[in-house]
N, C-alpha and C. Protein backbone atom coordinates (compact mmCIF):
# COMPACT_ATOMS: atom_id res chain seq x y z
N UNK A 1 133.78 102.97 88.43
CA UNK A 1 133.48 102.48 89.78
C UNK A 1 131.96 102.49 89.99
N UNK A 2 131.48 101.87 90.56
CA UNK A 2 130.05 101.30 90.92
C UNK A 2 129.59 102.54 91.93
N UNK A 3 128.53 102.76 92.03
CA UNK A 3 128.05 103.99 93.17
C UNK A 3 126.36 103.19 93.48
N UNK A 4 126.04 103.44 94.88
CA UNK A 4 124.57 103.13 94.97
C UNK A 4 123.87 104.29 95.65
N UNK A 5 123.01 104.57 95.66
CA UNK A 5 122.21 105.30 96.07
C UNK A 5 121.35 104.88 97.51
N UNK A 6 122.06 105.46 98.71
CA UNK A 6 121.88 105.22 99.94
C UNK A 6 120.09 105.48 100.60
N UNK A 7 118.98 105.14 100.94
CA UNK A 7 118.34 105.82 101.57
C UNK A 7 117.94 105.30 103.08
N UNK A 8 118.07 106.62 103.48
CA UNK A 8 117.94 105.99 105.06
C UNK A 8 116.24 106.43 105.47
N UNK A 9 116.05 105.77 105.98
CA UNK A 9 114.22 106.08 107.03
C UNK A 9 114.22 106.25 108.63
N UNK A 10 113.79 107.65 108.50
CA UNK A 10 113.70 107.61 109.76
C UNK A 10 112.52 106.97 110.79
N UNK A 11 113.35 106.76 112.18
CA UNK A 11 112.59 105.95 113.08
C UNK A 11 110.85 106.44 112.59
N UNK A 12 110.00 105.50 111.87
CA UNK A 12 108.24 105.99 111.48
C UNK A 12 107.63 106.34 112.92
N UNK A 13 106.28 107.01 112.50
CA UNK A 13 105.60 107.14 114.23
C UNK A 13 104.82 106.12 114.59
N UNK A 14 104.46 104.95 113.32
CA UNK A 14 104.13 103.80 113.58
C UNK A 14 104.62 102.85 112.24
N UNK A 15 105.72 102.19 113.24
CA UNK A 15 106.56 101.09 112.55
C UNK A 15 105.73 99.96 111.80
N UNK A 16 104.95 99.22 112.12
CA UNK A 16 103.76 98.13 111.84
C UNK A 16 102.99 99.32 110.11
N UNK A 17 102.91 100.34 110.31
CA UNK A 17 101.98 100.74 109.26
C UNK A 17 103.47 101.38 108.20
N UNK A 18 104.63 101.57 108.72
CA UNK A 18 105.55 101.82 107.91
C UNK A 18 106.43 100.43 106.62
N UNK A 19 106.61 99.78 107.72
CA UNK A 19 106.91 98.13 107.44
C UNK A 19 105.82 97.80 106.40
N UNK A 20 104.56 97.97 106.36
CA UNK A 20 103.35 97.24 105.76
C UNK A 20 103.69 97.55 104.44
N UNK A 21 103.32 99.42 104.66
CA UNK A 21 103.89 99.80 103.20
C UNK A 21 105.09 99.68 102.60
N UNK A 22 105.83 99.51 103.67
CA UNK A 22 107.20 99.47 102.39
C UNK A 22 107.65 98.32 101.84
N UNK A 23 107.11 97.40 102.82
CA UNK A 23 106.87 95.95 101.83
C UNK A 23 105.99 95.34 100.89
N UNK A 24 105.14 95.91 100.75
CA UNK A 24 103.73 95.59 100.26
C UNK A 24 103.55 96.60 98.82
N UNK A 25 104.60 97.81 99.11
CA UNK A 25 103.72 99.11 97.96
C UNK A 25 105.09 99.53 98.05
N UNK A 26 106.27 99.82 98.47
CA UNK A 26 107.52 100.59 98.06
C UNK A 26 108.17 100.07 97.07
N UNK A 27 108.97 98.88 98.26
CA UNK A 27 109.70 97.94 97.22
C UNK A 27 108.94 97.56 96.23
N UNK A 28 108.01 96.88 96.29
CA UNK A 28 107.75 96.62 94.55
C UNK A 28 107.78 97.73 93.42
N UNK A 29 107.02 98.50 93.62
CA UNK A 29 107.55 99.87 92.89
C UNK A 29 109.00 99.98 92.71
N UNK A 30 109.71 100.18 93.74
CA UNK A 30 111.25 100.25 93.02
C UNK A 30 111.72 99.33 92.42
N UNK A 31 111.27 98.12 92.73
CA UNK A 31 112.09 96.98 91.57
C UNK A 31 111.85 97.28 90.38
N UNK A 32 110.19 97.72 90.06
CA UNK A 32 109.97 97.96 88.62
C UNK A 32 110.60 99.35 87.95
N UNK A 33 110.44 100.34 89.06
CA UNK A 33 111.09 101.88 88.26
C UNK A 33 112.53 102.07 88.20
N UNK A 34 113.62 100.88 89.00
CA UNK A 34 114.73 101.13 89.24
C UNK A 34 115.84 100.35 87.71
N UNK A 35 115.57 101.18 86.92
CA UNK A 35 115.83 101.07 85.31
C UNK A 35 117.17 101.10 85.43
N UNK A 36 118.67 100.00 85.07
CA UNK A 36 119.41 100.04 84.64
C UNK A 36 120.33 99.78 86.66
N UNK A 37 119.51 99.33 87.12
CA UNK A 37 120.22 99.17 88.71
C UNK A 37 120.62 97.73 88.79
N UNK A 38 121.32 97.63 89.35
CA UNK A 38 122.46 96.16 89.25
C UNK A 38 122.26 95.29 90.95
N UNK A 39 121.06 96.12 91.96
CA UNK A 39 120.84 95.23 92.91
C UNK A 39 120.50 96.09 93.94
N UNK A 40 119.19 95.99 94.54
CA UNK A 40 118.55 96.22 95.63
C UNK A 40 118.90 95.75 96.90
N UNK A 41 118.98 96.17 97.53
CA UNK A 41 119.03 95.59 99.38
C UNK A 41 118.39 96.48 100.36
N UNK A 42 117.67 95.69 101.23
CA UNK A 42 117.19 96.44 102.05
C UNK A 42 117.39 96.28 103.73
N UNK A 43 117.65 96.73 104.60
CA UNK A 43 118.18 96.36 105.62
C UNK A 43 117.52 96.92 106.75
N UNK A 44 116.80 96.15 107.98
CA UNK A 44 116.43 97.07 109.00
C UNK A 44 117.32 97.01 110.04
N UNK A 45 116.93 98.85 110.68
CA UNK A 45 118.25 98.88 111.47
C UNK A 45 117.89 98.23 113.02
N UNK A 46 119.08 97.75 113.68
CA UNK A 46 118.74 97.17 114.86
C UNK A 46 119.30 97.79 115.92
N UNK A 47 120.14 98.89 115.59
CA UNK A 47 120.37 100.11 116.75
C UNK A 47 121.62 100.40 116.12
N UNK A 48 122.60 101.03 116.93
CA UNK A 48 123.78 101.30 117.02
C UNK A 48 124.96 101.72 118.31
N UNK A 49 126.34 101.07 117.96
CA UNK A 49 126.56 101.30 119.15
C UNK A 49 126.44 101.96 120.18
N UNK A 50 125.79 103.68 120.34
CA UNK A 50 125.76 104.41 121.24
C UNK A 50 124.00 103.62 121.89
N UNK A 51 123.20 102.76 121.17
CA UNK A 51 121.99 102.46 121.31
C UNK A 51 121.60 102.31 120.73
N UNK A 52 120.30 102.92 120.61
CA UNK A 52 119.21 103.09 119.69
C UNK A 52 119.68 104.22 118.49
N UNK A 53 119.28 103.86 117.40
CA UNK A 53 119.79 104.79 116.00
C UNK A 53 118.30 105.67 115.95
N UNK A 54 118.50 106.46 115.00
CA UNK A 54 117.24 107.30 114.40
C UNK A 54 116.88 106.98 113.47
N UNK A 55 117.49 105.98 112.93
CA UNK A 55 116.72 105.35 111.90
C UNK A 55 116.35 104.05 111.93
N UNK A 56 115.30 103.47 110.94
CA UNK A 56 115.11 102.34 111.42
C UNK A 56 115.11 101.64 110.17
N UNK A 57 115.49 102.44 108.81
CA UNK A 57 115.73 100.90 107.93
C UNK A 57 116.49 101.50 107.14
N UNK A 58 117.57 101.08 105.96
CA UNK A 58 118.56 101.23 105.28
C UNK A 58 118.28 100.65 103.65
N UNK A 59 117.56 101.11 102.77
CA UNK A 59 117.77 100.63 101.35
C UNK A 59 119.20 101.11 100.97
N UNK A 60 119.67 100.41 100.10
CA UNK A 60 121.17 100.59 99.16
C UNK A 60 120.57 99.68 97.76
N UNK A 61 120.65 100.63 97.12
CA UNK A 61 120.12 100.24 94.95
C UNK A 61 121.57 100.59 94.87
N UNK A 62 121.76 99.67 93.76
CA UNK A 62 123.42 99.68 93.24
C UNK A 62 123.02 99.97 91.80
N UNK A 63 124.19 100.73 91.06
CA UNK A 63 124.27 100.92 89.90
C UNK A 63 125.61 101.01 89.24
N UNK A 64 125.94 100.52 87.90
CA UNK A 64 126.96 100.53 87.45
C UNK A 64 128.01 101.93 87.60
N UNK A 65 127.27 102.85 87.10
CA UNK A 65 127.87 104.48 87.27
C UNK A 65 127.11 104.97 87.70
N UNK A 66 128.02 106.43 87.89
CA UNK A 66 126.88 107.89 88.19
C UNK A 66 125.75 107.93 87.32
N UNK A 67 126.22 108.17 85.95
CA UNK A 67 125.02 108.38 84.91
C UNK A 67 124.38 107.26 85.21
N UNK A 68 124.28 105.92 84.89
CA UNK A 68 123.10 105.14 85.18
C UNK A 68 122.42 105.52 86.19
N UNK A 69 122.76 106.18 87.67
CA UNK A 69 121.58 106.60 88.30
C UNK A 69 121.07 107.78 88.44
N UNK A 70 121.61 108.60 87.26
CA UNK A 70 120.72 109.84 87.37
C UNK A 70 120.27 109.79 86.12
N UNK A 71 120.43 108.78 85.22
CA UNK A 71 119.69 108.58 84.15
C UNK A 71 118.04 107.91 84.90
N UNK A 72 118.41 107.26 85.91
CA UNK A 72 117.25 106.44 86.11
C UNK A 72 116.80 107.46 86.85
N UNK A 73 117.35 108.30 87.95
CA UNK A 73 116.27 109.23 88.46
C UNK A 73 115.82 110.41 87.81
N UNK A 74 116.19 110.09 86.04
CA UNK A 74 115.48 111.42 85.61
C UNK A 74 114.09 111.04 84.98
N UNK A 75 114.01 109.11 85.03
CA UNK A 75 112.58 108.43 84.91
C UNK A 75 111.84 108.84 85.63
N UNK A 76 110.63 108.90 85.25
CA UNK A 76 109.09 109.55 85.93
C UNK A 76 108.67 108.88 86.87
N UNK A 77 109.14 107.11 86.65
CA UNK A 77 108.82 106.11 87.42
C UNK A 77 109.72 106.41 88.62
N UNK A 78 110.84 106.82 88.42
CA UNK A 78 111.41 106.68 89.34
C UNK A 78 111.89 107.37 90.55
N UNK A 79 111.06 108.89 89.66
CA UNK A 79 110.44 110.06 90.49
C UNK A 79 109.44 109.79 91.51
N UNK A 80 108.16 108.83 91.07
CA UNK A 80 107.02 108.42 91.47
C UNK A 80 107.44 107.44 92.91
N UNK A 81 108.86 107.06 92.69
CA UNK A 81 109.18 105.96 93.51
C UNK A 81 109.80 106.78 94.55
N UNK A 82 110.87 107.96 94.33
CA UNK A 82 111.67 108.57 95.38
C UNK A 82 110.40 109.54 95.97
N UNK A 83 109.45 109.76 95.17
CA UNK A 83 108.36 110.72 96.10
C UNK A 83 107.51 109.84 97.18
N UNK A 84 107.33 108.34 96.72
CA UNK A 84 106.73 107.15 97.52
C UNK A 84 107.50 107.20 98.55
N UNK A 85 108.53 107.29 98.89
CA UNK A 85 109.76 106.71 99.92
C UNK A 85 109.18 108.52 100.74
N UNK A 86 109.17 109.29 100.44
CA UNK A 86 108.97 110.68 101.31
C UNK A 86 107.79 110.38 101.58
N UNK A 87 106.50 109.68 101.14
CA UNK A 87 105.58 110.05 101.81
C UNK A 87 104.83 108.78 102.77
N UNK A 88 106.11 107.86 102.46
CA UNK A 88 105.55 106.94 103.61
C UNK A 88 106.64 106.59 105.11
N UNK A 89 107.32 107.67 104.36
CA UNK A 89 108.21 108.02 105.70
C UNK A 89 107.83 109.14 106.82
N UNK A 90 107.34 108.29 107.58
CA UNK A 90 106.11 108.79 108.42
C UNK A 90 107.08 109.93 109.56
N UNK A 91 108.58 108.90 109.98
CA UNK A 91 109.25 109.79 111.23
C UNK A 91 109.81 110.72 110.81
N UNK A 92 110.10 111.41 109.41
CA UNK A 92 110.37 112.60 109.06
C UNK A 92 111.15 112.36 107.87
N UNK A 93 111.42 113.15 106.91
CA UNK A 93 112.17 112.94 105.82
C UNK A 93 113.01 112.16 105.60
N UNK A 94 112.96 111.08 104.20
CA UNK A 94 114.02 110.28 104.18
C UNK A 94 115.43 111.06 103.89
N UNK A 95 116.44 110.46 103.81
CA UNK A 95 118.14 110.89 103.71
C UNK A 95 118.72 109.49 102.32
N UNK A 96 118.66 110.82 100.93
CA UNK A 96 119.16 110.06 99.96
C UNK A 96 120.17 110.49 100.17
N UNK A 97 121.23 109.56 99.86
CA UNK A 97 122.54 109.51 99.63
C UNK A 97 123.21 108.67 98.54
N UNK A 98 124.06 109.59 98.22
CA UNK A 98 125.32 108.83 96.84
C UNK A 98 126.44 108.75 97.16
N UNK A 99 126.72 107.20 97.00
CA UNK A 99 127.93 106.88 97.24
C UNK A 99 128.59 106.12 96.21
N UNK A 100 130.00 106.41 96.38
CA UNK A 100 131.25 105.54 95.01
C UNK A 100 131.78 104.56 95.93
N UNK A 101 131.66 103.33 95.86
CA UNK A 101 132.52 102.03 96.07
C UNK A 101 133.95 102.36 95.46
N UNK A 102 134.79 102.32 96.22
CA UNK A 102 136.51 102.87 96.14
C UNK A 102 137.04 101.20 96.21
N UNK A 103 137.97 101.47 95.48
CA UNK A 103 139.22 99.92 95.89
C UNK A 103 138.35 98.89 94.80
């Protein structure tokens, strides 16, 4: 079964300088360090039903298996990339998550 590796961002303390970098200097970095991943997406959030969410954008990297992505996060590159995502996540720590696609 397929699993991707969830990361969420929290709401930045300035969105315009969060956005810049993560388009300009994140993502590209992860396309190149994300070794053996089967598809990137990135999604900004636009609230949620109770309102406003705490977060404000949603990457999902897909990978064939488990091991393909802890093979890839035991790459240096790809260390360099999950430490990029913490330090330009300005509104407070990002939230990695792993998930298995069921059915």
């Amino acid at each position: 079964m397929s699993v991707k590796l969830l990361v969420l961002y929290p709401t930045p303390a300035d969105p315009e300088q969060f956005d810049r970098r993560y388009e300009r200097e994140h993502l590209p970095m992860g396309k190149a360090a994300l070794v053996g991943a089967t598809g990137l997406a990135s999604h900004r959030i636009l609230g949620s039903p109770a309102g406003k969410s705490p977060f404000a954008r949603l990457t999902e990297v897909s990978f064939p298996t488990l091991k393909a992505l802890q093979d890839c996060a035991a790459l240096p590159a790809a260390q360099k990339t999950m430490a990029n995502a913490v330090e330009i996540s300005t509104g407070g720590a990002p939230h990695f998550i792993i998930v298995e696609q069921e059915g």
